[in-house]
Structures are given as C-alpha cells and as structure tokens.
C-alpha atoms as a PDB file:
ATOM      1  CA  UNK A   1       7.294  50.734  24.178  1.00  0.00           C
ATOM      2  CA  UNK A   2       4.820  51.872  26.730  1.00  0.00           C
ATOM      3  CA  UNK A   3       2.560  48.485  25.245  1.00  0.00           C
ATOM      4  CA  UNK A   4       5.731  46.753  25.635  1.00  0.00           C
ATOM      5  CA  UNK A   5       5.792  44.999  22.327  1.00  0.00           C
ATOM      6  CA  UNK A   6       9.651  44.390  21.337  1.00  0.00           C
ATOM      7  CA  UNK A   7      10.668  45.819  17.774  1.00  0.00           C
ATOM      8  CA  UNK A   8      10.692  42.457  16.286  1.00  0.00           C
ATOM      9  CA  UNK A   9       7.464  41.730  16.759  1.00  0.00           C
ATOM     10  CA  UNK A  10       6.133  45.251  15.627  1.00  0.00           C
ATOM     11  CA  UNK A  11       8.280  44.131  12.692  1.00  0.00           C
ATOM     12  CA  UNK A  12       6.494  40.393  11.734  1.00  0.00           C
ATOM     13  CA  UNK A  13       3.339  42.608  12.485  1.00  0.00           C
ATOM     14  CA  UNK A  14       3.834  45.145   9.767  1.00  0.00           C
ATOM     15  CA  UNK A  15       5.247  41.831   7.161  1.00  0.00           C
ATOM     16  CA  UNK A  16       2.301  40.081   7.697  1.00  0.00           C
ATOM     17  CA  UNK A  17      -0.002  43.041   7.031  1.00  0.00           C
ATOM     18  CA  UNK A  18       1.743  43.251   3.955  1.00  0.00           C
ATOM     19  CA  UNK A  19       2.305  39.799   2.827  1.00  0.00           C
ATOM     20  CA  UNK A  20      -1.730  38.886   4.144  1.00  0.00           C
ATOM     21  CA  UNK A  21      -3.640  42.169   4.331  1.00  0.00           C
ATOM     22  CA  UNK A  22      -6.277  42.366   7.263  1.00  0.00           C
ATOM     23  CA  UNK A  23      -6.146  38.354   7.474  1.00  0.00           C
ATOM     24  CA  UNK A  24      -2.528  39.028   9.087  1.00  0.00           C
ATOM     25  CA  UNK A  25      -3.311  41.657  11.469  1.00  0.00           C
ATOM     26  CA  UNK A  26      -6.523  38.722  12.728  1.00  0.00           C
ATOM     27  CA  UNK A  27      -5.454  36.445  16.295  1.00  0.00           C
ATOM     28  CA  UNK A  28      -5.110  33.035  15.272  1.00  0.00           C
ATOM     29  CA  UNK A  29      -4.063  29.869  16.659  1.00  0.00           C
ATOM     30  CA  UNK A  30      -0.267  29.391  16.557  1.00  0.00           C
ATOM     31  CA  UNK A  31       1.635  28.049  13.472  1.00  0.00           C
ATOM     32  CA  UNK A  32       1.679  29.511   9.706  1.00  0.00           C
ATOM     33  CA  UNK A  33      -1.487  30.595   8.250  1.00  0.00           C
ATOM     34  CA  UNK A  34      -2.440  29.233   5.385  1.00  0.00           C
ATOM     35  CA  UNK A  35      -1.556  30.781   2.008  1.00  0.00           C
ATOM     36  CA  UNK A  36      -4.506  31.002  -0.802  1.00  0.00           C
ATOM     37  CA  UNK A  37      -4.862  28.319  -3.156  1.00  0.00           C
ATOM     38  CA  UNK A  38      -4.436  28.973  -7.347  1.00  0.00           C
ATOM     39  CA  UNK A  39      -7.235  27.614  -8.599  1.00  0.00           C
ATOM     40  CA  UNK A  40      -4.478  25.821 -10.673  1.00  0.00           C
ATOM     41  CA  UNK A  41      -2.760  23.844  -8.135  1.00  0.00           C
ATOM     42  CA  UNK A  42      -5.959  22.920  -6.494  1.00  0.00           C
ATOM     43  CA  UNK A  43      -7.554  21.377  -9.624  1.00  0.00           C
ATOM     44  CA  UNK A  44      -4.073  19.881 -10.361  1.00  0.00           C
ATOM     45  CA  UNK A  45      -4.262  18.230  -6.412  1.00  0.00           C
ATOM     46  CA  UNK A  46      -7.751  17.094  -7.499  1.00  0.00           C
ATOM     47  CA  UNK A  47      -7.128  15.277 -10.903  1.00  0.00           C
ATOM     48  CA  UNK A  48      -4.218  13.401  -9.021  1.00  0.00           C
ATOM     49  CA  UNK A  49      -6.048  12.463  -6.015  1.00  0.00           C
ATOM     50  CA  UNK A  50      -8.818  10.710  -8.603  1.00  0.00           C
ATOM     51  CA  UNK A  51      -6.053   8.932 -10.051  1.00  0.00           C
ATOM     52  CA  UNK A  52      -4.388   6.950  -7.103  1.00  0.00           C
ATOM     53  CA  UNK A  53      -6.685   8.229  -3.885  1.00  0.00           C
ATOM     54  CA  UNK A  54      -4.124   8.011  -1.671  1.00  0.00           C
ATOM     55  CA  UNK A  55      -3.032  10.379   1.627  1.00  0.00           C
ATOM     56  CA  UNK A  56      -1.060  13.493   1.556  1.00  0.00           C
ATOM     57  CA  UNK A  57       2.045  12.521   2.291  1.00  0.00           C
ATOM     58  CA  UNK A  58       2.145   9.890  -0.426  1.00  0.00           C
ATOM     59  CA  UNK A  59       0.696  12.145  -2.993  1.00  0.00           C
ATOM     60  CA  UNK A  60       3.285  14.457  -2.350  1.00  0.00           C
ATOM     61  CA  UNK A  61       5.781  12.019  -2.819  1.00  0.00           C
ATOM     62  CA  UNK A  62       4.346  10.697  -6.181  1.00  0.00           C
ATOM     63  CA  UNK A  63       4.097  14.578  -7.388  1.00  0.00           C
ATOM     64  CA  UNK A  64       7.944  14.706  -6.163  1.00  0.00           C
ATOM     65  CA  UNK A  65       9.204  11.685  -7.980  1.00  0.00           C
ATOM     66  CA  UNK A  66       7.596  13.254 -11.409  1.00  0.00           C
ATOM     67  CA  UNK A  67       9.514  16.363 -10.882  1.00  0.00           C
ATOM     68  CA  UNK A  68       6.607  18.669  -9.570  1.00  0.00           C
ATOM     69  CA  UNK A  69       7.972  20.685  -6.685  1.00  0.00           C
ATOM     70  CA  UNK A  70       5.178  20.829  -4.378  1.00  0.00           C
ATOM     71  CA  UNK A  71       4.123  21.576  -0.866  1.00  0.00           C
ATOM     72  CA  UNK A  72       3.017  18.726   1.170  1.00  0.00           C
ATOM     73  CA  UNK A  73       1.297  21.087   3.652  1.00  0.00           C
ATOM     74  CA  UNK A  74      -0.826  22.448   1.056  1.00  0.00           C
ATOM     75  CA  UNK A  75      -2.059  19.226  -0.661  1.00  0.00           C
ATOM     76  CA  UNK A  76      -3.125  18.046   2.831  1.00  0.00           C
ATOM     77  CA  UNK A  77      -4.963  21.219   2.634  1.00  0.00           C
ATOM     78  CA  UNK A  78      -6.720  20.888  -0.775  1.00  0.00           C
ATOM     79  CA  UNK A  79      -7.519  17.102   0.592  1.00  0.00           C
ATOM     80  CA  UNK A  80      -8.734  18.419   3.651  1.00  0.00           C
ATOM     81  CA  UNK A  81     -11.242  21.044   1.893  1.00  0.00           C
ATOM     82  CA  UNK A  82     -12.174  18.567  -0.559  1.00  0.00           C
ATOM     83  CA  UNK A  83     -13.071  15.862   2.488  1.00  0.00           C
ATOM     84  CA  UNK A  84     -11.094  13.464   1.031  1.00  0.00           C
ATOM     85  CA  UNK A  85      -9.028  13.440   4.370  1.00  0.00           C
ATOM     86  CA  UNK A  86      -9.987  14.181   7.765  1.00  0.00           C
ATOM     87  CA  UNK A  87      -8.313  17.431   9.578  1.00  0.00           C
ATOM     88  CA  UNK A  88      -5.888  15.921  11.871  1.00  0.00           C
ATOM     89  CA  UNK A  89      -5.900  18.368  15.043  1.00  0.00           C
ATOM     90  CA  UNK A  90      -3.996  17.573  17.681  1.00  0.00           C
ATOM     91  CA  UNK A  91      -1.059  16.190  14.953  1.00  0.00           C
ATOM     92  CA  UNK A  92       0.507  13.287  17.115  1.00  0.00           C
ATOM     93  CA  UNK A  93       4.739  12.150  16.308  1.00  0.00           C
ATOM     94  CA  UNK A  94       4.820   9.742  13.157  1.00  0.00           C
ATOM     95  CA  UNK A  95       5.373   6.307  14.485  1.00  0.00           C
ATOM     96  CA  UNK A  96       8.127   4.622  14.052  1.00  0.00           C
ATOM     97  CA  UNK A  97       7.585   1.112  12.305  1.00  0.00           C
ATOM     98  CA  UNK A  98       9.842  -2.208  12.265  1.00  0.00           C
ATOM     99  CA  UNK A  99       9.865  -2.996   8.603  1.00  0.00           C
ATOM    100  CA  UNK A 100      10.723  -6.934   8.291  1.00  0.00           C
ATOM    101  CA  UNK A 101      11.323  -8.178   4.835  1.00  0.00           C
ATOM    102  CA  UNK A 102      13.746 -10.148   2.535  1.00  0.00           C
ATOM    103  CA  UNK A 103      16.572  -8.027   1.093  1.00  0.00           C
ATOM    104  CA  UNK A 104      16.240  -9.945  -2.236  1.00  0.00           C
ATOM    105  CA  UNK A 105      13.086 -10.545  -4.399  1.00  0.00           C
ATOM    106  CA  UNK A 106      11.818 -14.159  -5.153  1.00  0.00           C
ATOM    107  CA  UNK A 107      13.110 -15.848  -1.583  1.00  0.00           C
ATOM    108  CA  UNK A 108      10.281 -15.639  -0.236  1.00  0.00           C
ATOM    109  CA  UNK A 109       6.442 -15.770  -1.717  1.00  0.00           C
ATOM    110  CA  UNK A 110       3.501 -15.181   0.038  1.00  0.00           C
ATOM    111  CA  UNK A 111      -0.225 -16.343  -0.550  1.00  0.00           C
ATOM    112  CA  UNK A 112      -3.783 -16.697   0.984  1.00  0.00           C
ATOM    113  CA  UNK A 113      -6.891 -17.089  -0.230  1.00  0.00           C
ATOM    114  CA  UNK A 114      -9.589 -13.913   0.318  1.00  0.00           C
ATOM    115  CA  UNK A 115     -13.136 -13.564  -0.533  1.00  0.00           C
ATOM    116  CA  UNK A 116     -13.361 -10.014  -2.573  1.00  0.00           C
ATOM    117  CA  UNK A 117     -15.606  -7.000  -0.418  1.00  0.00           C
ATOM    118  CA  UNK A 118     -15.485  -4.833  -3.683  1.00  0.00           C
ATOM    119  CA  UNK A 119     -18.213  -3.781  -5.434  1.00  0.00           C
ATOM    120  CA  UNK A 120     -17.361  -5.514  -8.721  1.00  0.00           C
ATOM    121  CA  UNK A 121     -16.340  -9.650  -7.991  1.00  0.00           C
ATOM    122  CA  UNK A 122     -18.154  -9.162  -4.080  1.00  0.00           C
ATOM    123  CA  UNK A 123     -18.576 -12.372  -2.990  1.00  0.00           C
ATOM    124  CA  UNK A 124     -16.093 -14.476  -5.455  1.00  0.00           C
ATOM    125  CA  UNK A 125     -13.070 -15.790  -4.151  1.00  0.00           C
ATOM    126  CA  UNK A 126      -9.407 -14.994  -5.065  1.00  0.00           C
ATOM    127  CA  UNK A 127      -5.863 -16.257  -4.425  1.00  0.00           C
ATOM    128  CA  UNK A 128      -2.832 -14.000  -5.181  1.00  0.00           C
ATOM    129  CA  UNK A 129       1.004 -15.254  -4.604  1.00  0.00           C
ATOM    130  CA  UNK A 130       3.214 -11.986  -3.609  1.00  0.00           C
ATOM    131  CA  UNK A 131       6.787 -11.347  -3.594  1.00  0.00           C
ATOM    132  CA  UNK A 132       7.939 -10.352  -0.241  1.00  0.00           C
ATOM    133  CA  UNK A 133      10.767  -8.137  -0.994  1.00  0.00           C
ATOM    134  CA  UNK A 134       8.948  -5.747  -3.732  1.00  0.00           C
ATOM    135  CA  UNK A 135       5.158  -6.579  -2.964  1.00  0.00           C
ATOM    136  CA  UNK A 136       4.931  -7.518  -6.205  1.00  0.00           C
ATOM    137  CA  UNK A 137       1.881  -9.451  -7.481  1.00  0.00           C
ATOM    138  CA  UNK A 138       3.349 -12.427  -8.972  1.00  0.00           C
ATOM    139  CA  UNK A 139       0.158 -14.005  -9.921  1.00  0.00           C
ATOM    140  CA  UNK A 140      -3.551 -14.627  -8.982  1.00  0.00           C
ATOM    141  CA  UNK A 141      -6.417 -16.916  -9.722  1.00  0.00           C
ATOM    142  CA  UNK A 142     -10.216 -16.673  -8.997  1.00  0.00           C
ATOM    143  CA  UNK A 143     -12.593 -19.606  -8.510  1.00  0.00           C
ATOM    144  CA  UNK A 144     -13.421 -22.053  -5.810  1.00  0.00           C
ATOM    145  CA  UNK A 145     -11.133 -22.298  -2.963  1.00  0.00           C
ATOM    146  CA  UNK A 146      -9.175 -25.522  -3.161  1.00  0.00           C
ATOM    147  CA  UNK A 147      -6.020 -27.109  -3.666  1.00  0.00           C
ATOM    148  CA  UNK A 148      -6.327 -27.490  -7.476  1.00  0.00           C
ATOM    149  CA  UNK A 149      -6.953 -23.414  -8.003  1.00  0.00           C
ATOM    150  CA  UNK A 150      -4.002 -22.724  -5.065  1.00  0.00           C
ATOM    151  CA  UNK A 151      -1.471 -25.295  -7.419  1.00  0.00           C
ATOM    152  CA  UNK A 152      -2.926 -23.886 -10.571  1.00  0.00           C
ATOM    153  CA  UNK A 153      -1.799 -20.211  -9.525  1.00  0.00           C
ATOM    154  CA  UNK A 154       1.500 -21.291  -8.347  1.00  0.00           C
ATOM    155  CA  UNK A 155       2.616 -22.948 -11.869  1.00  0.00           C
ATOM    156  CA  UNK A 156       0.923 -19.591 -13.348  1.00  0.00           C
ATOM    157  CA  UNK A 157       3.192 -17.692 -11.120  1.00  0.00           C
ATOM    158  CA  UNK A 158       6.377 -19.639 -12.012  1.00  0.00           C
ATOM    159  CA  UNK A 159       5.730 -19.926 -15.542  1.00  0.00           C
ATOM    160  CA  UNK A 160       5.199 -15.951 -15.811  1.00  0.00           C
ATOM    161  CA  UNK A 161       7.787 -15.220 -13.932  1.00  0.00           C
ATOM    162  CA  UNK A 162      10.419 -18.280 -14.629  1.00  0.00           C
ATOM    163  CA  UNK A 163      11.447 -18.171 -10.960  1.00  0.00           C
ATOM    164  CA  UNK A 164      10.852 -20.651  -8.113  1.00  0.00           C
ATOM    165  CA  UNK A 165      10.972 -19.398  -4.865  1.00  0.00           C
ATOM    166  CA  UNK A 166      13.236 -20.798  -2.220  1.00  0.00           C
ATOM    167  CA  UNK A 167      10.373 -20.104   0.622  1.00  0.00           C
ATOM    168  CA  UNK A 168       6.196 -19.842   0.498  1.00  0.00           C
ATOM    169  CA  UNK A 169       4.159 -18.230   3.867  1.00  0.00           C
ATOM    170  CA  UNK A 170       0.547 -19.386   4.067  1.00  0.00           C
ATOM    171  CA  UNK A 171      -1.765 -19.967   6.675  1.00  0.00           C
ATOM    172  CA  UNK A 172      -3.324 -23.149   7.745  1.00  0.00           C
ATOM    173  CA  UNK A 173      -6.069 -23.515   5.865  1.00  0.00           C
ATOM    174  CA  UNK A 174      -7.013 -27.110   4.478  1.00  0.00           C
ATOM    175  CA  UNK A 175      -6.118 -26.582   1.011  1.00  0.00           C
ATOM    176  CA  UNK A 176      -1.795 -25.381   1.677  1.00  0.00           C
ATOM    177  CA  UNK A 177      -1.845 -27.251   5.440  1.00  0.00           C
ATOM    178  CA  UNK A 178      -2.289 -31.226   5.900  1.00  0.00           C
ATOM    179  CA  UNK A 179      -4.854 -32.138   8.520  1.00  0.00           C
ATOM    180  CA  UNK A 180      -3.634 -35.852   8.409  1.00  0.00           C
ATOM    181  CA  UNK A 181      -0.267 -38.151   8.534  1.00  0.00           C
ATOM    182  CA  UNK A 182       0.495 -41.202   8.274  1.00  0.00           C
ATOM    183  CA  UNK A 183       1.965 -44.454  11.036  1.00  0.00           C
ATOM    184  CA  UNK A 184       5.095 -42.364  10.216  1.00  0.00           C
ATOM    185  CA  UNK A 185       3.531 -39.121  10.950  1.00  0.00           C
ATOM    186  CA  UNK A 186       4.880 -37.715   7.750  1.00  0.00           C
ATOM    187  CA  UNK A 187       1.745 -35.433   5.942  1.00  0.00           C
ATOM    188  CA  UNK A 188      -0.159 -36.420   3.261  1.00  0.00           C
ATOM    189  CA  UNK A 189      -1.080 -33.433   1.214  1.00  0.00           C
ATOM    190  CA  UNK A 190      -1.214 -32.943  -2.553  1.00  0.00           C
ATOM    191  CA  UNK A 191      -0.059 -28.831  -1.964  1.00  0.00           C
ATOM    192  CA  UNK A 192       2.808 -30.048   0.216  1.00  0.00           C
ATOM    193  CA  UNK A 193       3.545 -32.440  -2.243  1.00  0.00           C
ATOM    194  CA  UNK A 194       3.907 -30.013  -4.983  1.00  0.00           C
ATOM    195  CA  UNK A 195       6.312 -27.868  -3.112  1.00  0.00           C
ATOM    196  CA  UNK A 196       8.661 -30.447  -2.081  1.00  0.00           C
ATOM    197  CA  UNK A 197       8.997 -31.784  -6.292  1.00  0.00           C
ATOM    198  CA  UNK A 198       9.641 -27.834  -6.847  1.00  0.00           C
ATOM    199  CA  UNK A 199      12.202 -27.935  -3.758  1.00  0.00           C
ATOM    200  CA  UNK A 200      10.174 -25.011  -2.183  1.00  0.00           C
ATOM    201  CA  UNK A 201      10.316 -24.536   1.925  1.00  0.00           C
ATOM    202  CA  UNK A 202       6.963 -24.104   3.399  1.00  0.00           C
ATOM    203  CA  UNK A 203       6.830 -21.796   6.253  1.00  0.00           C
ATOM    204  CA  UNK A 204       3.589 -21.581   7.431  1.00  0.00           C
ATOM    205  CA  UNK A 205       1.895 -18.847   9.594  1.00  0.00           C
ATOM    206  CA  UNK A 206       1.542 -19.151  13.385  1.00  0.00           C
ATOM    207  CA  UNK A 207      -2.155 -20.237  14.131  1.00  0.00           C
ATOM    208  CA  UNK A 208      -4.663 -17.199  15.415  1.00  0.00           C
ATOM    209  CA  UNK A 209      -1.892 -14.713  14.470  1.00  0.00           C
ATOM    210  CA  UNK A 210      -2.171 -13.183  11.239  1.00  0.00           C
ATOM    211  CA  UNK A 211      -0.085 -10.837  11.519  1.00  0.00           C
ATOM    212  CA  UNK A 212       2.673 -13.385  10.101  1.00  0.00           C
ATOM    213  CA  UNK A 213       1.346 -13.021   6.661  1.00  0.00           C
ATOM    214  CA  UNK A 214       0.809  -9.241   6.895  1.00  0.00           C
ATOM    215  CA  UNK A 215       1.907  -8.238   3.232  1.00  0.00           C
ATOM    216  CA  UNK A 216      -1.019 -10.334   2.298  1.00  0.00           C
ATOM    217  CA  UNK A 217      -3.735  -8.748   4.612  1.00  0.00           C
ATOM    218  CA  UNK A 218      -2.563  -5.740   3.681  1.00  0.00           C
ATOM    219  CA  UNK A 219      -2.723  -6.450  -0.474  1.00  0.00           C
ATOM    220  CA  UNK A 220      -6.038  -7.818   0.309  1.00  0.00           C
ATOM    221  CA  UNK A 221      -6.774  -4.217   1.834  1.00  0.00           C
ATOM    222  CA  UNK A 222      -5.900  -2.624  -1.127  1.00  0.00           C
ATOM    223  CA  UNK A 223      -7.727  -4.877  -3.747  1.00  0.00           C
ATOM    224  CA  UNK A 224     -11.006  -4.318  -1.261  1.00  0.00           C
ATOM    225  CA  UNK A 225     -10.684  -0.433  -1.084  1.00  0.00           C
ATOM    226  CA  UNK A 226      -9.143   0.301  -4.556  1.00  0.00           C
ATOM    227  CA  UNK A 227     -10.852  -1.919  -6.955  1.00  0.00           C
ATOM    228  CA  UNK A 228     -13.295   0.903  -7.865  1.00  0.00           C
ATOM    229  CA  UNK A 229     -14.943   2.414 -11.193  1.00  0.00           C
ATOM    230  CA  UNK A 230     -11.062   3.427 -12.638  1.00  0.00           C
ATOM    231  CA  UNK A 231     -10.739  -0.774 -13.626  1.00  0.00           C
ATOM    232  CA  UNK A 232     -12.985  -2.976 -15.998  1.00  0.00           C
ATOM    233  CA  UNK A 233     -10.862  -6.023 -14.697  1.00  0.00           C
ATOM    234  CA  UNK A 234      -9.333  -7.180 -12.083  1.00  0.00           C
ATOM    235  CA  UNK A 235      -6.204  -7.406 -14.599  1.00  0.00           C
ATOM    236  CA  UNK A 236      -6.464  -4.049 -14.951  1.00  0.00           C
ATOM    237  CA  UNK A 237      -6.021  -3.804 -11.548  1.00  0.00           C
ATOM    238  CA  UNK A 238      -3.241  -5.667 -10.612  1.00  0.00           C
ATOM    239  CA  UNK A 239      -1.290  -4.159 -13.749  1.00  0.00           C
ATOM    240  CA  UNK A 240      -1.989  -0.567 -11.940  1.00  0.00           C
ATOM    241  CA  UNK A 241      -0.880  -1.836  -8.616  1.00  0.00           C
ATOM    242  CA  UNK A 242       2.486  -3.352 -10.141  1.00  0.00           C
ATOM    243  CA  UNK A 243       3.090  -0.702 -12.316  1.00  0.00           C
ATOM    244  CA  UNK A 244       1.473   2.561 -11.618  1.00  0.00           C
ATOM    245  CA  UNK A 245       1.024   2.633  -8.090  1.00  0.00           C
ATOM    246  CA  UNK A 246       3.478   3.345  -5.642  1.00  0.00           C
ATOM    247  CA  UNK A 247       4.164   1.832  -2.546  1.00  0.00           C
ATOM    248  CA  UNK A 248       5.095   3.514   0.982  1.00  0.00           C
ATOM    249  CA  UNK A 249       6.243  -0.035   1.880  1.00  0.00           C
ATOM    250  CA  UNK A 250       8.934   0.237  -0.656  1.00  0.00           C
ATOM    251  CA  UNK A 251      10.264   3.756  -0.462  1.00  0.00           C
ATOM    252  CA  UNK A 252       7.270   5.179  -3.116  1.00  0.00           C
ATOM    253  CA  UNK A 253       8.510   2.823  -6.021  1.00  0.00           C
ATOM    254  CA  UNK A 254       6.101   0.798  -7.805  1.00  0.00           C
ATOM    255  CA  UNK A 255       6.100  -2.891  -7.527  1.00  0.00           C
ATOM    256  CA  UNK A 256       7.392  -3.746 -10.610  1.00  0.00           C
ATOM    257  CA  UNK A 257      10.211  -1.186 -10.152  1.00  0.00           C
ATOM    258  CA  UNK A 258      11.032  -2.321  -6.541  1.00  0.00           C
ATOM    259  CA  UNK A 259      11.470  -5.806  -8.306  1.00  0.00           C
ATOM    260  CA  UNK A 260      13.862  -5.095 -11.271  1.00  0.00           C
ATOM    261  CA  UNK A 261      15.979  -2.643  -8.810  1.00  0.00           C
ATOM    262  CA  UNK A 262      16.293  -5.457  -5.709  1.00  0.00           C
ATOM    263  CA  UNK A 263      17.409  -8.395  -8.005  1.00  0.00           C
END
C-alpha cells in the first residue's frame, strides 16, 4: 500500500507473470500483448495467404466461412511478420462506405475495355462484361479494341449465360459511344445498334468521371494485381475469381455464389 498500487492491479500483475513469464512483468505499450505463435497456425496462415493473397480481415473471413475458428488479430500478425502487410500503427476507425448496386443480378451489366499491366498478356488488350449485383464475370474477349470484339463478347456473354440484360454502363469510348448523327440527330453506331435489336438500355458513364463504372476499375485492379504465377490462363483466372475467390463487395461470397443466391 505504501507504493500505492490497488489490489487489482497487484492481482493482473501476478496473472500475467504466470500466464507470460518475465515477458509479463516487461512495460509495454498499452493493449494485449501478443500471444506466441504454433508453428502450426503460422504455416497454416502462410499456405492460405499463397492461395488468395488477400488482407487480414478477409482471410479471416474466408478461414471463418470454412469452419476454422480463428483469430483475426493473430493472422494480421503472422502477415505482418511475414511482410506481406504493413504494421498499421496509429489504427484509424474503419470507414464507412456507400455501397450502390442493383438488388437483382442481370439488370444491369457493366463493360470497358483495359489494356492488361500483368506480367503474362502485358500489353494485350481485354474487354470483360460484369454483372453488377454479384460482380460476376459474365464474359471476356481479348484482341484489338473495336466494335466487332466489344459485340463479339456481348453475344458470348448472352449465349453463356442465356440472359439479356435490361441495362449496359460503358464509357465513351468510340467503339460503345457514337461520335456522329444524322439531319435528325439520331446516332449512327453499329454497338448502339446492337443494343436497341436486343432491347438493352445504354447508360453510359459521365465524361472525366470514372468513378461511374467503378466495379469495372476495380475488376480491372484485380486482373492487374492477381493474375500471377498460380494461373496458366487467363481462363483460369476468371474461373478462380467467380468461383474461388471471395468478395468483400458481396459479404465474402464468391461471384458465382452471390449470383445463384440474388436471382
């Protein structure tokens, strides 16, 4: 008493000597400290991290959803030690993020051409139509970027799928968007043209603001940054991303699985 230390702390004192040894009796920043590692659980971290290198929090919820009861805490510290992540210090709020999407899959489509920054295909050029609802990869086609290739994917898409869309989002570019009308000013346009035969609404994105077709930036993201040495193929890929990999977008369901449960 004459140190004037209450009882209860003299009390987490002596239960962390015993739970930590000398580690417990060491100053250290606030907060829990750290509990060793089994070399099991870190090796079992590691083997999942190679398969979907993705962040803590959504390798903890993949582990969850296979019936592994884990601690996210600790994965973020095998990550850490590993350097697959970056420490986060001073760790700021979550942010809070205005999700805007269809309730229902197949209303509306969206599409863009991209040229690939991955290793394998650099430099080639790919267009990809994706489900709004689900982020689901409906179809894709590489080659030169033109209005044949862009219809070509489409009827791919539909015929795959046997579903039209009621809406497509694309940008501007010359070979979805007419650059010329007629003394009616109605457009001429052989993409446009397609659409309205197959009764589909073209929405197209504002101009300078990408944004509008996010889901596609962001798949385009993906394919950049995950098209590694785990895939021969780009069909390969785009089977994993619809039917292995899960998406935070869609509550950590896969594609595929967001689709068949939304319809």
């Amino acid at each position: 008493m004459a140190m004037k230390i209450s009882r209860m702390a003299l009390w987490k004192i002596e239960q962390n000597h015993k739970k930590y040894g000398e580690d417990g009796l060491k100053d250290h920043k606030p907060g829990r400290l750290f509990e060793p590692l089994s070399p099991r659980f870190y090796d079992f971290v590691v083997k999942y991290w190679k398969k979907y290198k993705c962040g803590a929090r959504k390798l903890h919820a993949i582990l969850k959803n296979k019936g592994f009861k884990v601690s996210l805490r600790k994965i973020s510290q095998v990550l850490v030690k590993e350097g697959y992540q970056k420490p986060c210090l001073p760790r700021r709020k979550p942010r809070k993020y205005k999700r805007y999407e269809w309730p229902l899959p197949n209303y509306m489509w969206h599409t863009d051409w991209h040229v690939i920054k991955a290793q394998r295909h650099k430099g080639e050029s790919i267009i990809v139509y994706l489900d709004d609802c689900s982020r689901r990869a409906m179809s894709y086609c590489k080659g030169a970027e033109n209005t044949r290739n862009s219809l070509f994917a489409l009827y791919g898409a539909i015929a795959e799928n046997l579903v039209i869309p009621f809406i497509l989002n694309s940008d501007r570019g010359t070979h979805f968007f007419p650059n010329k009308k007629d003394k009616k000013g109605k457009a001429i346009h052989q993409f446009q043209e397609a659409l309205a035969e197959l009764g589909i609404v073209f929405v197209p994105s504002r101009r300078r603001h990408p944004q509008t077709n996010g889901k596609m930036e962001k798949f385009f993201h993906i394919l950049d940054t995950e098209f590694d040495e785990r895939f021969e193929t780009l069909d390969e890929f785009f089977d994993y991303y619809n039917n292995e990999r899960p998406s935070e977008a869609v509550d950590y369901m896969t594609p595929n699985e967001a689709y068949k449960k939304r319809l």
